[in-house]
Structures are given as structure tokens and as C-alpha cells.
C-alpha atoms as a PDB file:
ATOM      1  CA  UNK A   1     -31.322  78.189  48.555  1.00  0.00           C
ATOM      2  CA  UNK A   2     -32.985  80.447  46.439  1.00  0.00           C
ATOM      3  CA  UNK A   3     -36.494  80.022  45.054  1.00  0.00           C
ATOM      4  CA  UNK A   4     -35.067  80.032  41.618  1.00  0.00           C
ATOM      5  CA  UNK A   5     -32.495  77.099  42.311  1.00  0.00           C
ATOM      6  CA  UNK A   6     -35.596  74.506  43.815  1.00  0.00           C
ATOM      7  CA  UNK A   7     -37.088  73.801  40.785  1.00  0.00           C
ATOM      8  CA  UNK A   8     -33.817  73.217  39.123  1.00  0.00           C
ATOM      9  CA  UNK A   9     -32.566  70.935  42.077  1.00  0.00           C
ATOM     10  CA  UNK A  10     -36.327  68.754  42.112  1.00  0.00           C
ATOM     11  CA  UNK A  11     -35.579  68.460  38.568  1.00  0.00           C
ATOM     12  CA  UNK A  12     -32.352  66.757  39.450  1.00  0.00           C
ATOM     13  CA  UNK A  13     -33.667  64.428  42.187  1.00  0.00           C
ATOM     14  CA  UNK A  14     -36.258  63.719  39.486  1.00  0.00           C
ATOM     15  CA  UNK A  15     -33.595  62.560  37.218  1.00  0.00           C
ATOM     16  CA  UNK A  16     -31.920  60.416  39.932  1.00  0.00           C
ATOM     17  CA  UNK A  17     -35.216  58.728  41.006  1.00  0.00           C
ATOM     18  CA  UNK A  18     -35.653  57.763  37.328  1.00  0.00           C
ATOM     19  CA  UNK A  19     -32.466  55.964  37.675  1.00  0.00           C
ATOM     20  CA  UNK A  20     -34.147  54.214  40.709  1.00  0.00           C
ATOM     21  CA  UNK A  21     -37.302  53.302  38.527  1.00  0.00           C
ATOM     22  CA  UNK A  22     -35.153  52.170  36.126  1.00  0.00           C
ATOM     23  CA  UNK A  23     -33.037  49.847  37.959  1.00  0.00           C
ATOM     24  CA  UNK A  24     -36.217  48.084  40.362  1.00  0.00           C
ATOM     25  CA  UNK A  25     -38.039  47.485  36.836  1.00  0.00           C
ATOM     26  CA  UNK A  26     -35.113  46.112  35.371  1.00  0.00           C
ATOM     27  CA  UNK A  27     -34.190  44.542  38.695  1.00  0.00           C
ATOM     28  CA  UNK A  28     -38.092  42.640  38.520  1.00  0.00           C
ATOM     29  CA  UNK A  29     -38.295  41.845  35.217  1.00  0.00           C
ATOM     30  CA  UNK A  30     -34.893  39.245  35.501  1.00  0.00           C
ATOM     31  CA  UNK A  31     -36.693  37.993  39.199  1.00  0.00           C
ATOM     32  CA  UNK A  32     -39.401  37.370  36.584  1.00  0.00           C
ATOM     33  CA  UNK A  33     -37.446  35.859  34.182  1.00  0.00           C
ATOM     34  CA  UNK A  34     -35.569  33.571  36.156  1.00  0.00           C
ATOM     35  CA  UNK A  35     -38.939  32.333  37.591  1.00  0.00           C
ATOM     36  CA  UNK A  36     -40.472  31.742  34.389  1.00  0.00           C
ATOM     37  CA  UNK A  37     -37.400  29.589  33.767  1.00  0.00           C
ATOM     38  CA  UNK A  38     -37.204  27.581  36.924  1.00  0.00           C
ATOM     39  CA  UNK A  39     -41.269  26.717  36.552  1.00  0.00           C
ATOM     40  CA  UNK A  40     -40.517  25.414  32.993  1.00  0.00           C
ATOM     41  CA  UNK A  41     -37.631  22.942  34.113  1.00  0.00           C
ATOM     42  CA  UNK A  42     -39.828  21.686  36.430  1.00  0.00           C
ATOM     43  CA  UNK A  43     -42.700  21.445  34.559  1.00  0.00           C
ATOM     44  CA  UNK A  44     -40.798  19.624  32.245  1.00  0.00           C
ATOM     45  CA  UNK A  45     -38.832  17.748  35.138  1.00  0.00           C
ATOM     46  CA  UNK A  46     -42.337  16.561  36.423  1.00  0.00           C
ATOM     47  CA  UNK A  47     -43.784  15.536  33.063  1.00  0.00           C
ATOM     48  CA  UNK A  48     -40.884  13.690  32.202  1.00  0.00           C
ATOM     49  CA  UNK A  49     -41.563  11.854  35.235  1.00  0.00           C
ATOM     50  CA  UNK A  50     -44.787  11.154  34.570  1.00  0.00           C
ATOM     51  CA  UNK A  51     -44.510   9.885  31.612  1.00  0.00           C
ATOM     52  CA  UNK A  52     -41.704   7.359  32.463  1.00  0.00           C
ATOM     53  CA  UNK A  53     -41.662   6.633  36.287  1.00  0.00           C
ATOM     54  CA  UNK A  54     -45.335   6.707  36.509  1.00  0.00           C
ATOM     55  CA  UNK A  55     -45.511  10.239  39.229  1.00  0.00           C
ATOM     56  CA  UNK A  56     -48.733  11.010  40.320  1.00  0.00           C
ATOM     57  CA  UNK A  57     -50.756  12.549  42.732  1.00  0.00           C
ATOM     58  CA  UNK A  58     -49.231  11.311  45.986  1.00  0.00           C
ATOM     59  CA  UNK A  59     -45.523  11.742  44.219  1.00  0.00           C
ATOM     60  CA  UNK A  60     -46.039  15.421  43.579  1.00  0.00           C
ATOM     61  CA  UNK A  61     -47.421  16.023  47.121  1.00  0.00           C
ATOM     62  CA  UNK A  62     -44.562  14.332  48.527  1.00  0.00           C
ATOM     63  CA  UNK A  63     -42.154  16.185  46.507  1.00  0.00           C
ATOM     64  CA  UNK A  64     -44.319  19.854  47.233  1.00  0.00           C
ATOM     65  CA  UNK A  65     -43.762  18.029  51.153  1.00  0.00           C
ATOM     66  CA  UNK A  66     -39.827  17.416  50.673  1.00  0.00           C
ATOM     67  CA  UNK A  67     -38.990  20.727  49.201  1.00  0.00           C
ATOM     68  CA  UNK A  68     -41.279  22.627  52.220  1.00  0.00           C
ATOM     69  CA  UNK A  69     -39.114  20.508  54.808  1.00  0.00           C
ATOM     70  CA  UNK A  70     -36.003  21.254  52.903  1.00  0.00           C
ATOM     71  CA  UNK A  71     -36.512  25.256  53.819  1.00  0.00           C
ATOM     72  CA  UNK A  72     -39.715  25.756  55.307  1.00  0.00           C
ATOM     73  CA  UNK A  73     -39.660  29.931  53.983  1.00  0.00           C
ATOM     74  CA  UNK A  74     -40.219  28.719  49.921  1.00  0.00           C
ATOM     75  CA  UNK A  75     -43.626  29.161  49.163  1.00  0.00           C
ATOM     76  CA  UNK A  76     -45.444  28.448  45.603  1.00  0.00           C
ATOM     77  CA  UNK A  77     -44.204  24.540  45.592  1.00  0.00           C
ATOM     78  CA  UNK A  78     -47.548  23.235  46.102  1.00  0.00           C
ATOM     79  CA  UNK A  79     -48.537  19.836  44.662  1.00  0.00           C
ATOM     80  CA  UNK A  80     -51.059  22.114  42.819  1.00  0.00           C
ATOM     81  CA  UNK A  81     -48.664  24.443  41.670  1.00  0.00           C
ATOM     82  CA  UNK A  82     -46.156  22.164  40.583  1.00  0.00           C
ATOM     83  CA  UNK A  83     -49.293  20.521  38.490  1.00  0.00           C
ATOM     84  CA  UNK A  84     -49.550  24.150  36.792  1.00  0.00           C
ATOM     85  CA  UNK A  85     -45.878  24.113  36.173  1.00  0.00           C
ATOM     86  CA  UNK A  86     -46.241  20.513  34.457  1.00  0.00           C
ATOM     87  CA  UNK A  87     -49.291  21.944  32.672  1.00  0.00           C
ATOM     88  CA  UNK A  88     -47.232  25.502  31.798  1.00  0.00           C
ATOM     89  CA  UNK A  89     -44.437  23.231  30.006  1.00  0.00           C
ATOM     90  CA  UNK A  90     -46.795  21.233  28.334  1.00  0.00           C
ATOM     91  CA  UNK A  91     -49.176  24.092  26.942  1.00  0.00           C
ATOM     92  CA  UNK A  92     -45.724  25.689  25.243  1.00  0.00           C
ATOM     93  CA  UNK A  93     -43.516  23.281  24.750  1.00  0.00           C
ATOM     94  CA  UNK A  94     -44.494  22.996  21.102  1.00  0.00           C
ATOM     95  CA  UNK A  95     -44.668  26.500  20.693  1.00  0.00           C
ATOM     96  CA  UNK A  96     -43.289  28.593  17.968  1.00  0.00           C
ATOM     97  CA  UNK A  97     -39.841  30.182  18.751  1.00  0.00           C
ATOM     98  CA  UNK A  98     -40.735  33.345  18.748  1.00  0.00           C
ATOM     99  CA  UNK A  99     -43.619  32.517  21.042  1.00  0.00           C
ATOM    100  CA  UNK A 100     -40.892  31.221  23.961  1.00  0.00           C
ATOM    101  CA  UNK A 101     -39.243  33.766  23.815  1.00  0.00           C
ATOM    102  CA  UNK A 102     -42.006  35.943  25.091  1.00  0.00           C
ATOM    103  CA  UNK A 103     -43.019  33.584  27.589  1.00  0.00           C
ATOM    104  CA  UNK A 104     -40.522  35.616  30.216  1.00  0.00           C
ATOM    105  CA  UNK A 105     -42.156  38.892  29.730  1.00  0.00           C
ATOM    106  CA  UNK A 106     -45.741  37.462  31.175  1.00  0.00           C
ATOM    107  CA  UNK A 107     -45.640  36.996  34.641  1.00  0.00           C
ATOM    108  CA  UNK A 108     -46.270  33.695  36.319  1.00  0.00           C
ATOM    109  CA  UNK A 109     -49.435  35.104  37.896  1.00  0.00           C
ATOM    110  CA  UNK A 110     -51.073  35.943  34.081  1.00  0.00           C
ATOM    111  CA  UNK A 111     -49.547  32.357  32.708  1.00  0.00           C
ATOM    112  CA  UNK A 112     -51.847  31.171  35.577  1.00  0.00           C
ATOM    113  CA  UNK A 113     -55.086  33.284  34.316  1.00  0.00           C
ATOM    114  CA  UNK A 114     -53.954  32.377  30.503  1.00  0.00           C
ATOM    115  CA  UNK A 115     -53.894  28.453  31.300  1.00  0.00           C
ATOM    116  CA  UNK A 116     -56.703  28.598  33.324  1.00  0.00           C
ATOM    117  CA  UNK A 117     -58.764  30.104  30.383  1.00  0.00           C
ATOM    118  CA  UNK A 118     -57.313  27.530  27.432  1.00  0.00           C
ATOM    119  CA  UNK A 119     -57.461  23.890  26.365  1.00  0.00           C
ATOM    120  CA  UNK A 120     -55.141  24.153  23.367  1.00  0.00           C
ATOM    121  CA  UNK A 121     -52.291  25.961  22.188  1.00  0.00           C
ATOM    122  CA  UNK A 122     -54.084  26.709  19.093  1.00  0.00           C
ATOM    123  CA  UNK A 123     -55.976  29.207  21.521  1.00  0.00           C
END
């Protein structure tokens, strides 16, 4: 290969590893989005349940219990984090539209720092 031809080939596997960029951002933003959706329906699964069948603290560990026993390798089902989930759907269930449907761009990581920071949707 000539030393004329490698800049013109590293410019080509440039162009293909954008492809690759492409696709693993694309590829972690739906992860994220599918997430973001699963915490919500059980955040709102788990409210729903304590509101009308009276769940508390020793329900939610038992469930965070059930679903480790069920597969032992999902992790982030903690009674604590299904609280936040409960606490996620509450904070935004009331929220504008347009608001929702940004909720799926955040990550669940910067909900967490965002919740942990406010007391009202307002903020």
C-alpha cells in the first residue's frame, strides 16, 4: 500500500466506525428507554397497590425477595429501588405531556439524583 492510499483507507475505517458509534448509541438509548418504561409500570403497579391493598414495607421486600429467587442474575429490584420507582411514577405522573415524553431521554441513574434533590413537581 502506498503512503498516499493510508490516509484515504483510515478515512474509510473512520467512516465505518461511525456506523459502529452510531448503532451502540442508538442501541443504548432504546435499553434506556425500555427501562425508563418498565420502572414507571411498576412504580405505578406498586402505588396502585398501596393505595388499595394496603403494600408496605414488608410487601415490597418480599416482592424485591420473590423476583431475586425468580432469577437470581436481575439486579436493581431492591425494596428500596422499587420505593424509587413508586416515588418516580408519582413525581411525573401529573406531568405535562411534553414533559413524559422526555422522561426516556434521562437515564434512570439522573431520575435518581433529580428525585433525590426535589419535593414537588413544581421544582
Amino acid at each position: 500500500m502506498s503512503q498516499t492510499a493510508i490516509p484515504q483507507i483510515i478515512e474509510k475505517f473512520d467512516h465505518i466506525y461511525g456506523f459502529i458509534v452510531q448503532a451502540k448509541s442508538k442501541a443504548w438509548r432504546q435499553v434506556n428507554d425500555t427501562l425508563i418504561q418498565l420502572y414507571w409500570r411498576i412504580g405505578e403497579y406498586v402505588q396502585q397497590q398501596v393505595n388499595h391493598e394496603g403494600w408496605g414495607k414488608n410487601t415490597v421486600e418480599t416482592l424485591s425477595q420473590f423476583i431475586k429467587s425468580k432469577n437470581p442474575s436481575i439486579q436493581g429490584f431492591s425494596a428500596r429501588n422499587i420505593w424509587r420507582m413508586k416515588q418516580f411514577y408519582e413525581t411525573y405522573a401529573e406531568a405535562p405531556e411534553k414533559l413524559s415524553a422526555l422522561l426516556a431521554e434521562i437515564t434512570w441513574t439522573n431520575h435518581l439524583h433529580i428525585l433525590s434533590k426535589i419535593k414537588s413537581m413544581e421544582e
